[in-house]
N, C-alpha and C. Protein backbone atom coordinates (compact mmCIF):
# COMPACT_ATOMS: atom_id res chain seq x y z
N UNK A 1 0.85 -1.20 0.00
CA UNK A 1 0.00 0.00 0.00
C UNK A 1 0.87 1.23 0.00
N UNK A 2 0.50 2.09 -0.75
CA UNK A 2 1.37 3.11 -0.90
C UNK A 2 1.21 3.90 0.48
N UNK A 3 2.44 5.04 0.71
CA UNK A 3 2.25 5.62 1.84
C UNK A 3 1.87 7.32 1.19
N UNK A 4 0.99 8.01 1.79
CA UNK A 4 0.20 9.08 1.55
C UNK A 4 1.40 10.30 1.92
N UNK A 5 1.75 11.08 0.84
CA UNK A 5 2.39 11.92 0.75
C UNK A 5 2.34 12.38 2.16
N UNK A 6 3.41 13.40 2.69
CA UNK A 6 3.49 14.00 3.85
C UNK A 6 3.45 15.68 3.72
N UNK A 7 2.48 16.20 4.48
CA UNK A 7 2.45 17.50 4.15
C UNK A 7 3.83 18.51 4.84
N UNK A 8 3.99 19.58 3.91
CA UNK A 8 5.42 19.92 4.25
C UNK A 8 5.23 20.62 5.35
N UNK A 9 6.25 20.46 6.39
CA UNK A 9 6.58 20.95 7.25
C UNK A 9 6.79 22.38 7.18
N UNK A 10 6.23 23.17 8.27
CA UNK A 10 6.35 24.73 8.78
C UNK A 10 7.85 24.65 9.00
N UNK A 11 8.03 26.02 8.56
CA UNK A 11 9.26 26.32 9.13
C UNK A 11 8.88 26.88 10.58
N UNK A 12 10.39 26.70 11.32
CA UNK A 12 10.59 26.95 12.56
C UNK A 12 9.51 28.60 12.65
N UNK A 13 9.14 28.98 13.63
CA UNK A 13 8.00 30.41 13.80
C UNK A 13 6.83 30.86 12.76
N UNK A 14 6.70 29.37 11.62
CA UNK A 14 5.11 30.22 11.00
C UNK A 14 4.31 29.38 11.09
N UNK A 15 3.64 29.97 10.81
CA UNK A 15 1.86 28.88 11.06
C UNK A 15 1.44 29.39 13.28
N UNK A 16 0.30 28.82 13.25
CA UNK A 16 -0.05 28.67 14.39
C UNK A 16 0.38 27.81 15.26
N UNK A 17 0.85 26.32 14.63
CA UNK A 17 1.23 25.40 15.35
C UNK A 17 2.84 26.05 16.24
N UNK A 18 3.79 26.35 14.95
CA UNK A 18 4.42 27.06 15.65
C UNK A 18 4.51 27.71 17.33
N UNK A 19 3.18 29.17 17.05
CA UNK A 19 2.40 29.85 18.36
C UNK A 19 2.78 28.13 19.50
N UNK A 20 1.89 27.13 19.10
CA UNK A 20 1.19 26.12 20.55
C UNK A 20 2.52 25.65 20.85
N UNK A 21 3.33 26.04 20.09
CA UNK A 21 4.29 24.61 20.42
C UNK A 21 5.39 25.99 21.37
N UNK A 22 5.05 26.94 21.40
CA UNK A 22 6.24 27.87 22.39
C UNK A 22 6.40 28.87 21.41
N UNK A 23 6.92 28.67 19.85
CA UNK A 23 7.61 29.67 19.59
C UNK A 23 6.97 31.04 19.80
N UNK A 24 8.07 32.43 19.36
CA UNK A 24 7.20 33.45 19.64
C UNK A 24 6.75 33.75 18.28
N UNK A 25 5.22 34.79 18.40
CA UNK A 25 4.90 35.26 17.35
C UNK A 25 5.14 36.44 16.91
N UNK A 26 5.56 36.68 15.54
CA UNK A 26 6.37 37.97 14.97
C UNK A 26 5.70 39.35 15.48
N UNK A 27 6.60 40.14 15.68
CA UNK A 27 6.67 41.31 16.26
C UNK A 27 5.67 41.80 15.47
N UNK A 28 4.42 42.86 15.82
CA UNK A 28 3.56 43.57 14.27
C UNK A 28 4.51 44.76 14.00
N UNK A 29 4.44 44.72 12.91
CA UNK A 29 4.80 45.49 12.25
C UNK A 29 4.92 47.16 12.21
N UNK A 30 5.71 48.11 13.10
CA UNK A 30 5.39 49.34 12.92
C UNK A 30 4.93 50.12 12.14
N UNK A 31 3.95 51.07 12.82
CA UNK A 31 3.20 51.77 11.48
C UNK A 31 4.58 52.76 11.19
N UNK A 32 4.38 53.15 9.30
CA UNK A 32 5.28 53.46 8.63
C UNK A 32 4.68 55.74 9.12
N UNK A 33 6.51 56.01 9.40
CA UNK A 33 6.14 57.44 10.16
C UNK A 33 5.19 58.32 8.94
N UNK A 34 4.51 59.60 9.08
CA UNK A 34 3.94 60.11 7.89
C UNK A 34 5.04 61.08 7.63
N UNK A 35 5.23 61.10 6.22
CA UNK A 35 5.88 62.40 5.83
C UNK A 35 5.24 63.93 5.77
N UNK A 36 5.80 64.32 7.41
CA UNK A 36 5.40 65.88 7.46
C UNK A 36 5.67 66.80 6.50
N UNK A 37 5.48 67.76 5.65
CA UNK A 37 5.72 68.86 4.78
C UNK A 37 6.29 69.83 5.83
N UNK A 38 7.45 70.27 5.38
CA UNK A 38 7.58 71.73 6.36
C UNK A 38 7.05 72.71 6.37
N UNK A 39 6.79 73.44 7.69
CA UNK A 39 5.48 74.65 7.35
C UNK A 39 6.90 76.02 7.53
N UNK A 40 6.06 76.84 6.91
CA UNK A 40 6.44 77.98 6.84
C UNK A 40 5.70 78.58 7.56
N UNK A 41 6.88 79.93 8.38
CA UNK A 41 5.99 81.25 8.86
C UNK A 41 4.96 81.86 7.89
N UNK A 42 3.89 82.20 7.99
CA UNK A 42 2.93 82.70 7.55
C UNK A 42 1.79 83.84 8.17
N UNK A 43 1.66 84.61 7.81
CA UNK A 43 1.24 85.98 7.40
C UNK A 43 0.02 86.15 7.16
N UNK A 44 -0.94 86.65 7.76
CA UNK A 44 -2.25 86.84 7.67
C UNK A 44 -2.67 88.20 6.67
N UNK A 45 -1.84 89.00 7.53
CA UNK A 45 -2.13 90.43 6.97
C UNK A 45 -1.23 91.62 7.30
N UNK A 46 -0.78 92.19 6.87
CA UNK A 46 -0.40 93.71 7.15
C UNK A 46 -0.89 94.58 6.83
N UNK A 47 -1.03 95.72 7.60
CA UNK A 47 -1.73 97.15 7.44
C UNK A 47 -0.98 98.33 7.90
N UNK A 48 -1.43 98.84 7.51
CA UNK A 48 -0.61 100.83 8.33
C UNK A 48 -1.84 101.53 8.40
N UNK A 49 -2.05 102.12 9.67
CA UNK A 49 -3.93 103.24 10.16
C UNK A 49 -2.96 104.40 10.06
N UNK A 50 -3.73 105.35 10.24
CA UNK A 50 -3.07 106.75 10.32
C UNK A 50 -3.61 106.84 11.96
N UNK A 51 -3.50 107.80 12.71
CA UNK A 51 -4.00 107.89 13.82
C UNK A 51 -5.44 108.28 14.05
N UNK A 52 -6.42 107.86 13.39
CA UNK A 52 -8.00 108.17 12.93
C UNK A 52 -8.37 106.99 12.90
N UNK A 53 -7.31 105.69 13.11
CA UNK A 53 -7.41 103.86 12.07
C UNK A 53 -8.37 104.25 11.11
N UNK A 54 -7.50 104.85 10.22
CA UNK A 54 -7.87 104.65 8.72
C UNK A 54 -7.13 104.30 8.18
N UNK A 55 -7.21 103.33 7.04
CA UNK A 55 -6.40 102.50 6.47
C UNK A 55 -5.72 103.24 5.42
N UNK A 56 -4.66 103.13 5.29
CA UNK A 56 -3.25 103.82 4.66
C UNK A 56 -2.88 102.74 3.18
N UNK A 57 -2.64 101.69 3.96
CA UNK A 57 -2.33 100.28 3.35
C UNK A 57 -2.15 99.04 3.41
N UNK A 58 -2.61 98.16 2.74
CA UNK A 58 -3.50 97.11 3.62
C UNK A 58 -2.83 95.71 2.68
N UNK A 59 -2.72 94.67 3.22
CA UNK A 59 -2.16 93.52 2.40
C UNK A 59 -2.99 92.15 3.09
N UNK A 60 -3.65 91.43 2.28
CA UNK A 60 -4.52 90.33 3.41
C UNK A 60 -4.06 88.98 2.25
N UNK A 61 -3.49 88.05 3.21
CA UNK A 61 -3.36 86.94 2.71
C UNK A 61 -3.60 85.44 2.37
N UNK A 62 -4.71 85.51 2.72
CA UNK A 62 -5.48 84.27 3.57
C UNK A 62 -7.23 84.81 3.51
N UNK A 63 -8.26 84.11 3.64
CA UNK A 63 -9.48 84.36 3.42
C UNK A 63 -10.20 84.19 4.76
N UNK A 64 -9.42 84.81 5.51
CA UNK A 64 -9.73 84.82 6.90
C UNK A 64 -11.00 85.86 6.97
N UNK A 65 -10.96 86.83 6.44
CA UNK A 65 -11.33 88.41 5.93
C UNK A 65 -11.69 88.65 5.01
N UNK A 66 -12.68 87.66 4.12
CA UNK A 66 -12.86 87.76 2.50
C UNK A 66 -12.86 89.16 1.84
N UNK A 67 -13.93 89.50 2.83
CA UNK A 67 -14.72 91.04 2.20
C UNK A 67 -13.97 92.24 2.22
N UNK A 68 -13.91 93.24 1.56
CA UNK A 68 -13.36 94.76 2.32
C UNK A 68 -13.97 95.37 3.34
N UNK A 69 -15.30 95.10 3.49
CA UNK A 69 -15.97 95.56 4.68
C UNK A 69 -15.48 94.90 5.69
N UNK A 70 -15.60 93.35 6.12
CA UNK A 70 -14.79 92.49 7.10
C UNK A 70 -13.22 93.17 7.99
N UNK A 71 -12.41 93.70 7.00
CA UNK A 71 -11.58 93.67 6.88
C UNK A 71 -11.66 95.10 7.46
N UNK A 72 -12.30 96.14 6.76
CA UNK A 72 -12.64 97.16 7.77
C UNK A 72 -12.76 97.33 9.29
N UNK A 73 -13.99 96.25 9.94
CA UNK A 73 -14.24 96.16 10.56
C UNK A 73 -13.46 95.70 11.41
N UNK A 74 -12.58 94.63 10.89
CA UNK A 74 -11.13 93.94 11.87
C UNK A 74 -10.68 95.14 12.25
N UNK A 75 -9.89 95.93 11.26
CA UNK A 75 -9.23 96.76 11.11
C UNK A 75 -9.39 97.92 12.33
N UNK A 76 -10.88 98.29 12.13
CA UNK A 76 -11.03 99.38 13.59
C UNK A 76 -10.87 98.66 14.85
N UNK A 77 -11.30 97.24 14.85
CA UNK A 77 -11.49 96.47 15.78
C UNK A 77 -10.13 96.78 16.66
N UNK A 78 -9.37 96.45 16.23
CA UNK A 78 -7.83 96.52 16.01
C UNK A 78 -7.44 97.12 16.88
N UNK A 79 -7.44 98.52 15.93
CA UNK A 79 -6.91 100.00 15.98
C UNK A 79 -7.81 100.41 17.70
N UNK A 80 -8.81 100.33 17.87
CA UNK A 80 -9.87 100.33 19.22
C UNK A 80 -8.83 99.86 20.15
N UNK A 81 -8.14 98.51 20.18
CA UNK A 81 -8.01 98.05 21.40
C UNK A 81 -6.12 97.86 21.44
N UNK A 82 -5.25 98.42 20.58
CA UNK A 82 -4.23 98.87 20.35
C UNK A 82 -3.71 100.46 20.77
N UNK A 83 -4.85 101.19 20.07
CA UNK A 83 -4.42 102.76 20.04
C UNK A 83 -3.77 103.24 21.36
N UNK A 84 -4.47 102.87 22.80
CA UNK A 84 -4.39 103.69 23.74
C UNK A 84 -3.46 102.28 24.57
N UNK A 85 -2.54 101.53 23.83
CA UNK A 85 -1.68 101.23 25.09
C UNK A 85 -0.35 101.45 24.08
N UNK A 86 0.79 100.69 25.28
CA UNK A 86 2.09 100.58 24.76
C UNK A 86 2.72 99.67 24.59
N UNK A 87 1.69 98.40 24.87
CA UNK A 87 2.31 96.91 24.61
C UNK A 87 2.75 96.97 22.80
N UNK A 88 3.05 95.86 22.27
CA UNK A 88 3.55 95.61 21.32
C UNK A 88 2.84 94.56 20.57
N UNK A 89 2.28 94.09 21.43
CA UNK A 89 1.79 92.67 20.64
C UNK A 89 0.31 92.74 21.69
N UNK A 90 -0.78 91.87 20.72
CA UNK A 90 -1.97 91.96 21.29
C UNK A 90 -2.63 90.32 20.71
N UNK A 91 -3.60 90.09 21.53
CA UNK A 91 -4.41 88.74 20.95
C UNK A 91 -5.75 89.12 20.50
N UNK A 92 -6.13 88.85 19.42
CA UNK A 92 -7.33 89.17 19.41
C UNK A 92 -8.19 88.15 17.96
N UNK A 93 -9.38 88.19 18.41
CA UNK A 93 -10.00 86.84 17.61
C UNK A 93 -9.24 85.97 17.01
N UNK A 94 -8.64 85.02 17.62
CA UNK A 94 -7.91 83.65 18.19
C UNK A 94 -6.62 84.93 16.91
N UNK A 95 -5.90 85.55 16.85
CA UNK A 95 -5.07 85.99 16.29
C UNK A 95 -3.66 86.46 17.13
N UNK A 96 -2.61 86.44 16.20
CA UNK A 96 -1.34 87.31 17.13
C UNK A 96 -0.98 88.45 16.69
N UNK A 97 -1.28 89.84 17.08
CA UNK A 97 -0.93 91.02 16.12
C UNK A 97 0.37 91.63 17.28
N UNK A 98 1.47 92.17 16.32
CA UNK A 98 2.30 92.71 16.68
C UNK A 98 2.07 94.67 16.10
N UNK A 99 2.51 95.14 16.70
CA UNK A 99 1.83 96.43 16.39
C UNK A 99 3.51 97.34 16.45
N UNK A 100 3.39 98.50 15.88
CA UNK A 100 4.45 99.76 16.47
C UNK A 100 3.88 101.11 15.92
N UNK A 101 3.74 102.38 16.36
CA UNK A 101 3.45 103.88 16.04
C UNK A 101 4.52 104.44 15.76
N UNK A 102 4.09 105.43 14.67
CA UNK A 102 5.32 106.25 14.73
C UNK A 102 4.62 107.55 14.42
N UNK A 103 4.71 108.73 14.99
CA UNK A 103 4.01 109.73 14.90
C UNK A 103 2.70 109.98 14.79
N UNK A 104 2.59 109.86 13.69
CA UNK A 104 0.49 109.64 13.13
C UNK A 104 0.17 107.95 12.39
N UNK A 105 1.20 107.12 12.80
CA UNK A 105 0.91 106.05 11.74
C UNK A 105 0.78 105.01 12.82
N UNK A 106 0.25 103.79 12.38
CA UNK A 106 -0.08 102.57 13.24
C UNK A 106 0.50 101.30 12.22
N UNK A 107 1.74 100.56 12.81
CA UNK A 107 1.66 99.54 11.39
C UNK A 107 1.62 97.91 12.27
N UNK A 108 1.20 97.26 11.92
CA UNK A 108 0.12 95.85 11.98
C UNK A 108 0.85 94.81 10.83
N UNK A 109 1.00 93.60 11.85
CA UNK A 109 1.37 92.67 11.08
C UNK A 109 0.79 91.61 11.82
N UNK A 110 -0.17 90.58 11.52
CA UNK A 110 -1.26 89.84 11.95
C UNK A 110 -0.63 88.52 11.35
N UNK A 111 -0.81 87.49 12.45
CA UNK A 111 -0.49 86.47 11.97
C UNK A 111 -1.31 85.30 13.11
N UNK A 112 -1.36 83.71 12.81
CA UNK A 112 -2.50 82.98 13.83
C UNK A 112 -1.72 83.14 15.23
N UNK A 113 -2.31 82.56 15.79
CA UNK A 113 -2.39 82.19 17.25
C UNK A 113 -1.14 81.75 17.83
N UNK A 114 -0.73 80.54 16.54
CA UNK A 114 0.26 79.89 16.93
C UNK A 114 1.36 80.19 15.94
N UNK A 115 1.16 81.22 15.83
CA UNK A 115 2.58 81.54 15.20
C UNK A 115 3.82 81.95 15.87
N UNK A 116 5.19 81.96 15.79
CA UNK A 116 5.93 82.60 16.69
C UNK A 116 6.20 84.28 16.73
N UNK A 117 5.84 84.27 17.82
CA UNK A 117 5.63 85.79 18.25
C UNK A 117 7.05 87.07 18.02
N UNK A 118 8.15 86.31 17.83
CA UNK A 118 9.51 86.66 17.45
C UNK A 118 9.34 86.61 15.88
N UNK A 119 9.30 85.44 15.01
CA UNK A 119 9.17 86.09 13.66
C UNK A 119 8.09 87.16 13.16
N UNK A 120 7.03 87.30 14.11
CA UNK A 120 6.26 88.30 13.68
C UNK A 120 6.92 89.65 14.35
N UNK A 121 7.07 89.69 15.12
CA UNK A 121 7.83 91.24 15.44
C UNK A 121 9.29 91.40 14.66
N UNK A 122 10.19 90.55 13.89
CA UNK A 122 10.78 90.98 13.11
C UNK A 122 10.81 91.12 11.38
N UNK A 123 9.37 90.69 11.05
CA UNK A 123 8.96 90.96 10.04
C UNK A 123 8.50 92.35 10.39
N UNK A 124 7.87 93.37 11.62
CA UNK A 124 7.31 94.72 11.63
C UNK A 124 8.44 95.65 11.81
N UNK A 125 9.45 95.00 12.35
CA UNK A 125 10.88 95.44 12.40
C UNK A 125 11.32 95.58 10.87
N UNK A 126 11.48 94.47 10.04
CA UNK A 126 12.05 95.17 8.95
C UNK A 126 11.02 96.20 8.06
N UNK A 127 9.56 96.34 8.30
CA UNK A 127 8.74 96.76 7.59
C UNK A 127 9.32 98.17 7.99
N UNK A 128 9.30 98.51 9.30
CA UNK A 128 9.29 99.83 9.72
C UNK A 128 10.95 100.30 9.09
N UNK A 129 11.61 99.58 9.08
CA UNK A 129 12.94 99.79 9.18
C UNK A 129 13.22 100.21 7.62
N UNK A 130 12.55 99.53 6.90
CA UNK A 130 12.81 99.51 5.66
C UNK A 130 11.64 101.07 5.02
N UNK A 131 10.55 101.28 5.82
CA UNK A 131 9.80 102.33 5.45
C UNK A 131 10.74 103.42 5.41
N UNK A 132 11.23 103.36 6.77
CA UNK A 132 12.18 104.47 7.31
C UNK A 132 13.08 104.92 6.45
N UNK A 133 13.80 103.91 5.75
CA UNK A 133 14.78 104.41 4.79
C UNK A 133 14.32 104.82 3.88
N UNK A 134 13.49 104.86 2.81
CA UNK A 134 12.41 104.92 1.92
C UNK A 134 11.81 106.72 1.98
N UNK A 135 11.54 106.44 3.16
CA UNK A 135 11.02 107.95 3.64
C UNK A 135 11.95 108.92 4.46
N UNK A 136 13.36 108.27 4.14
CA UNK A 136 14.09 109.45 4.77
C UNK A 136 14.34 110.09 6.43
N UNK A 137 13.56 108.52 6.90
CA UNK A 137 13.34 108.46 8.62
C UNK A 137 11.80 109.31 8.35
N UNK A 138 11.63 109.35 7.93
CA UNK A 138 10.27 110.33 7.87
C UNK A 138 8.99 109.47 7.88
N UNK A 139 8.86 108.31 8.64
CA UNK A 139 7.77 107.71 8.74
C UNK A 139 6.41 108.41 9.57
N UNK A 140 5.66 108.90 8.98
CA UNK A 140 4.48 109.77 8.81
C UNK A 140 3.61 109.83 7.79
N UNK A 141 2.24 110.22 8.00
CA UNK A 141 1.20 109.73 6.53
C UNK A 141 1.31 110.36 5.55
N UNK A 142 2.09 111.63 5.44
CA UNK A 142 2.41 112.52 4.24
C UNK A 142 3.23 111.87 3.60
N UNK A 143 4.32 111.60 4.30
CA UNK A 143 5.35 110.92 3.22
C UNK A 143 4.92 109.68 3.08
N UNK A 144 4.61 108.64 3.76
CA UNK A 144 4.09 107.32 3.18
C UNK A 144 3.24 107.67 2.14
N UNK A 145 1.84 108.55 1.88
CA UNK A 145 1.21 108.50 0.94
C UNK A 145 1.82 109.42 -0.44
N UNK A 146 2.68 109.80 0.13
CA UNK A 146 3.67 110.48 -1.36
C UNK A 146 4.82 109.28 -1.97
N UNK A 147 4.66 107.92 -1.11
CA UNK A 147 5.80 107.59 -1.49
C UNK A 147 5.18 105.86 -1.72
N UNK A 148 3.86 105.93 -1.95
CA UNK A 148 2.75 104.27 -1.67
C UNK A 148 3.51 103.77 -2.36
N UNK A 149 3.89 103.80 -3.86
CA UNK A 149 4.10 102.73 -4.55
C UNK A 149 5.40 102.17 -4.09
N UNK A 150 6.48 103.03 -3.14
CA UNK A 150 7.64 102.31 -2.93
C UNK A 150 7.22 101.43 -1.78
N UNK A 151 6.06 101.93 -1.14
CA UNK A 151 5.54 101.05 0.31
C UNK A 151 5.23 99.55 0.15
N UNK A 152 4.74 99.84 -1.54
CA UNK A 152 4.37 98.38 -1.52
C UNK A 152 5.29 97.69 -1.78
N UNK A 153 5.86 98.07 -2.77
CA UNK A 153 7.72 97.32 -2.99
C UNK A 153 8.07 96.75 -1.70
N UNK A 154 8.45 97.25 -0.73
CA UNK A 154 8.78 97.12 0.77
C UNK A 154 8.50 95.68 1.15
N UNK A 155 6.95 96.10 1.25
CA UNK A 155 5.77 94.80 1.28
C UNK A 155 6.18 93.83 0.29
N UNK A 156 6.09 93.77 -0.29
CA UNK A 156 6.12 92.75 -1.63
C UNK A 156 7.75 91.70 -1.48
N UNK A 157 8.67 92.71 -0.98
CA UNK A 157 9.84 91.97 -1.13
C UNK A 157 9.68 91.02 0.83
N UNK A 158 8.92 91.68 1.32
CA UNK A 158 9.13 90.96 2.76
C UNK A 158 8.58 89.57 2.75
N UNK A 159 6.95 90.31 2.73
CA UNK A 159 6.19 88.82 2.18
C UNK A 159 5.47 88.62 1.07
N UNK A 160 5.25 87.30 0.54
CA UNK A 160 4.98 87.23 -0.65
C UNK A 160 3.88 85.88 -0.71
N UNK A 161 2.66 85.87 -0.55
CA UNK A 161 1.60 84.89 -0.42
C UNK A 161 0.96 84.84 0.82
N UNK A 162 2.01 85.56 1.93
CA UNK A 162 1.92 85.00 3.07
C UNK A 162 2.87 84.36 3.67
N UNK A 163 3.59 84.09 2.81
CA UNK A 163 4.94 83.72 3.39
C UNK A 163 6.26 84.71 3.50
N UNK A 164 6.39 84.68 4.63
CA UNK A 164 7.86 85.59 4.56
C UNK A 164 9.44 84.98 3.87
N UNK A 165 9.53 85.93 3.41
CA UNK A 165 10.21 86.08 2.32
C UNK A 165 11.73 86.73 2.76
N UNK A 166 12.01 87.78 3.71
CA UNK A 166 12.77 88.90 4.38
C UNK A 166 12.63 89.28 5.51
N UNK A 167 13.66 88.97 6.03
CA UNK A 167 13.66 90.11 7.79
C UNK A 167 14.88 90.95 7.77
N UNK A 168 15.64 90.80 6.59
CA UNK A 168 16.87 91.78 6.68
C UNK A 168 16.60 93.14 5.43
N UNK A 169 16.50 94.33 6.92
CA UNK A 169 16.15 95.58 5.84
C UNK A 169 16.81 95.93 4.63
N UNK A 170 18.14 95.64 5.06
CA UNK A 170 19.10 96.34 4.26
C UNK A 170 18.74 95.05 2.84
N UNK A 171 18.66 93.96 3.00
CA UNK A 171 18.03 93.33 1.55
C UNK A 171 17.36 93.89 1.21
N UNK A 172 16.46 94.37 1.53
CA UNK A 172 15.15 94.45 1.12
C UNK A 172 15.58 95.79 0.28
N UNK A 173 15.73 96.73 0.71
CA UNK A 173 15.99 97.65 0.29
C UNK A 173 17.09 98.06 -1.42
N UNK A 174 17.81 96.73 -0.94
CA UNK A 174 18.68 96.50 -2.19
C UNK A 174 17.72 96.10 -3.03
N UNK A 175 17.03 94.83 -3.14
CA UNK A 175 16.03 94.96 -4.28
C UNK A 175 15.05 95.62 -4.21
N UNK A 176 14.29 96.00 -3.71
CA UNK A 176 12.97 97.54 -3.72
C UNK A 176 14.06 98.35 -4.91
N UNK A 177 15.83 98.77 -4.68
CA UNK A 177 16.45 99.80 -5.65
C UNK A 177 16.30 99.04 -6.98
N UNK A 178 16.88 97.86 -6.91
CA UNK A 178 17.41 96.57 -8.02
C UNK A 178 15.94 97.39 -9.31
N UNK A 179 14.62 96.77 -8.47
CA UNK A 179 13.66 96.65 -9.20
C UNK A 179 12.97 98.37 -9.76
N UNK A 180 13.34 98.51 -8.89
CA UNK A 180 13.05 100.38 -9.61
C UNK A 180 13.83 100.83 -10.73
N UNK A 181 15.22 100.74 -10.38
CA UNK A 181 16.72 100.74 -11.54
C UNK A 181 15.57 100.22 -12.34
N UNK A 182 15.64 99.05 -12.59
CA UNK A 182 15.17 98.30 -13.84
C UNK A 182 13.84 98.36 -14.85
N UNK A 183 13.05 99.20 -13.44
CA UNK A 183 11.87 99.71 -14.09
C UNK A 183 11.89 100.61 -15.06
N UNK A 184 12.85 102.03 -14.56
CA UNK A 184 12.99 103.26 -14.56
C UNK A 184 12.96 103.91 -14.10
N UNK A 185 11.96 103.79 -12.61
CA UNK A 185 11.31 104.33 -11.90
C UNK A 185 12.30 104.92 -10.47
N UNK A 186 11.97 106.30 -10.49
CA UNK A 186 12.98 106.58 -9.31
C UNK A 186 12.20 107.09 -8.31
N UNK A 187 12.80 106.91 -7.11
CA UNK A 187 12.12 107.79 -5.77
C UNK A 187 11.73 109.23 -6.98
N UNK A 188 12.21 109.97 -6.97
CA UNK A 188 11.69 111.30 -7.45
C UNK A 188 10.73 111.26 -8.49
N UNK A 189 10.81 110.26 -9.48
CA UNK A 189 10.04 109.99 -10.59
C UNK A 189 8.59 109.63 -10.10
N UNK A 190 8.39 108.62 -9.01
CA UNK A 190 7.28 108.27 -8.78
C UNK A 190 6.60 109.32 -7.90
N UNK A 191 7.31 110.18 -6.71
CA UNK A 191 7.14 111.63 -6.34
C UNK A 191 5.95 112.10 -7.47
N UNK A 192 6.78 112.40 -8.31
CA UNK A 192 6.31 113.10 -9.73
C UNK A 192 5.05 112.83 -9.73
N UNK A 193 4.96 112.12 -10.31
CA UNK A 193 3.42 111.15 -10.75
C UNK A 193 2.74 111.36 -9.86
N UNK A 194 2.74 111.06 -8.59
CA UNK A 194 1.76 110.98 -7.46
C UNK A 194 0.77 112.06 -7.74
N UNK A 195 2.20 113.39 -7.18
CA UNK A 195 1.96 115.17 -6.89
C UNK A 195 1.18 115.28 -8.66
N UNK A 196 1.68 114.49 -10.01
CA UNK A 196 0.26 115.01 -10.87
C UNK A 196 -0.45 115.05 -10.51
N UNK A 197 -1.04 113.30 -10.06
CA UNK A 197 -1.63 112.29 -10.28
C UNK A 197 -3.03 113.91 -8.95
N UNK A 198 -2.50 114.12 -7.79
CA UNK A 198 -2.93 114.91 -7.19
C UNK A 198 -4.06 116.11 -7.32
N UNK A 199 -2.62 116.69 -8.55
CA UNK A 199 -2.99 118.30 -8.81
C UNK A 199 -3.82 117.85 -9.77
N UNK A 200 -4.04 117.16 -10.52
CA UNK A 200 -5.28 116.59 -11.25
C UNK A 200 -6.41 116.34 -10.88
N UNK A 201 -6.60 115.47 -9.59
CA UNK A 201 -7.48 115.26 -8.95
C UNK A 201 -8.10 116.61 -8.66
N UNK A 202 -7.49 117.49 -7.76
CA UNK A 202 -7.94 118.42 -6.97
C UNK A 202 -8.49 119.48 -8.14
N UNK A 203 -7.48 119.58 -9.79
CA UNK A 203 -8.24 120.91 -10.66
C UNK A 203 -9.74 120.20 -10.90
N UNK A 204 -9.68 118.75 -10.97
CA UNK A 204 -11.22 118.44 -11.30
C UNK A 204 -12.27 118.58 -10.43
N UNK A 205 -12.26 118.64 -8.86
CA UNK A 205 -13.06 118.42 -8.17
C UNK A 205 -13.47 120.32 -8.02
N UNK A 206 -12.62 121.28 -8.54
CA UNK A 206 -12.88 122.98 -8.45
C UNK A 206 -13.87 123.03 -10.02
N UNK A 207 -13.37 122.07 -10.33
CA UNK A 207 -14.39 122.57 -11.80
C UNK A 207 -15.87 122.48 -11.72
């Protein structure tokens, strides 16, 4: 009589029999780590009030604030519970605003909750720092509004989406020149234009 094949033997630790007979059962398997993306500092908004919080100039990056009215309304919100102290930094609707005055001006750089409170005060640091040069130390609403289009340059080279981009003035300032050179456009040239752009306005509104 023939003898009935023999079924093959487990290796030493698989199968269950394995488990009864002592061995141990394999370790499970660690879950595999997730690949975090790195986050970047990020930027809600910047603004400049005049001492009235009226908005000068305004940059919003995020749809926190869809509307211009919204954004208004932040805006006084703001300016209300900033104006009359001397802190630097304030919390307000789950937000972190770092603040500084300079004569008649208020400038605002808004960022979340959990942002670090050091990169946001040296992003208002180079803003101011970099205005300053721009305006000749003359940070005040006359010269900022004689001098907007270089303000935004300023802006533009710091942050850019929302993401910061610059905390060193003296960069900044090198390209704000770089990109003017290249435009054409000079501090005095854009002067120019404004003071038309002005005396235009004002012969139409006598007519």
């Amino acid at each position: 009589m023939q003898r009935p094949e023999a079924w093959p033997r487990p290796h030493p630790g698989e199968g269950a029999s394995a488990t009864q007979a002592g061995g141990a059962a394999p370790p499970p398997r660690a879950a595999e780590p997730r690949f975090q993306e790195p986050s970047l500092y990020t930027i809600k908004a910047v603004f400049i009030l005049d001492n009235d919080g009226r908005r000068l100039l305004a940059k919003y990056y995020d749809d926190t604030f869809p509307s211009m009215k919204e954004q208004m309304v932040f805006e006084k919100n703001v300016f209300n519970k900033t104006s009359r102290t001397e802190s630097e930094i304030a919390f307000f609707g789950g937000m972190t605003i770092v603040y500084k005055s300079s004569t008649d001006l208020f400038l605002y750089v808004v960022g979340s909750s959990s942002e670090n409170e050091l990169m946001l005060m040296s992003v208002l640091a180079c803003l101011f720092d970099s205005l300053s040069h721009i305006l000749r130390k003359n940070v005040e609403k006359r010269w900022l509004l004689e001098n907007m289009d270089g303000a935004f340059l300023v802006l533009d080279e710091i942050v850019d989406g929302g993401v910061i981009l610059e905390s060193d003035p003296q960069q900044v300032i090198q390209k704000v020149n770089f990109r003017t050179d290249d435009s054409g456009l000079t501090e005095q040239s854009v002067a120019q234009v404004l003071q038309s752009a002005k005396e235009q306005i004002k012969w139409s509104l006598l007519k």
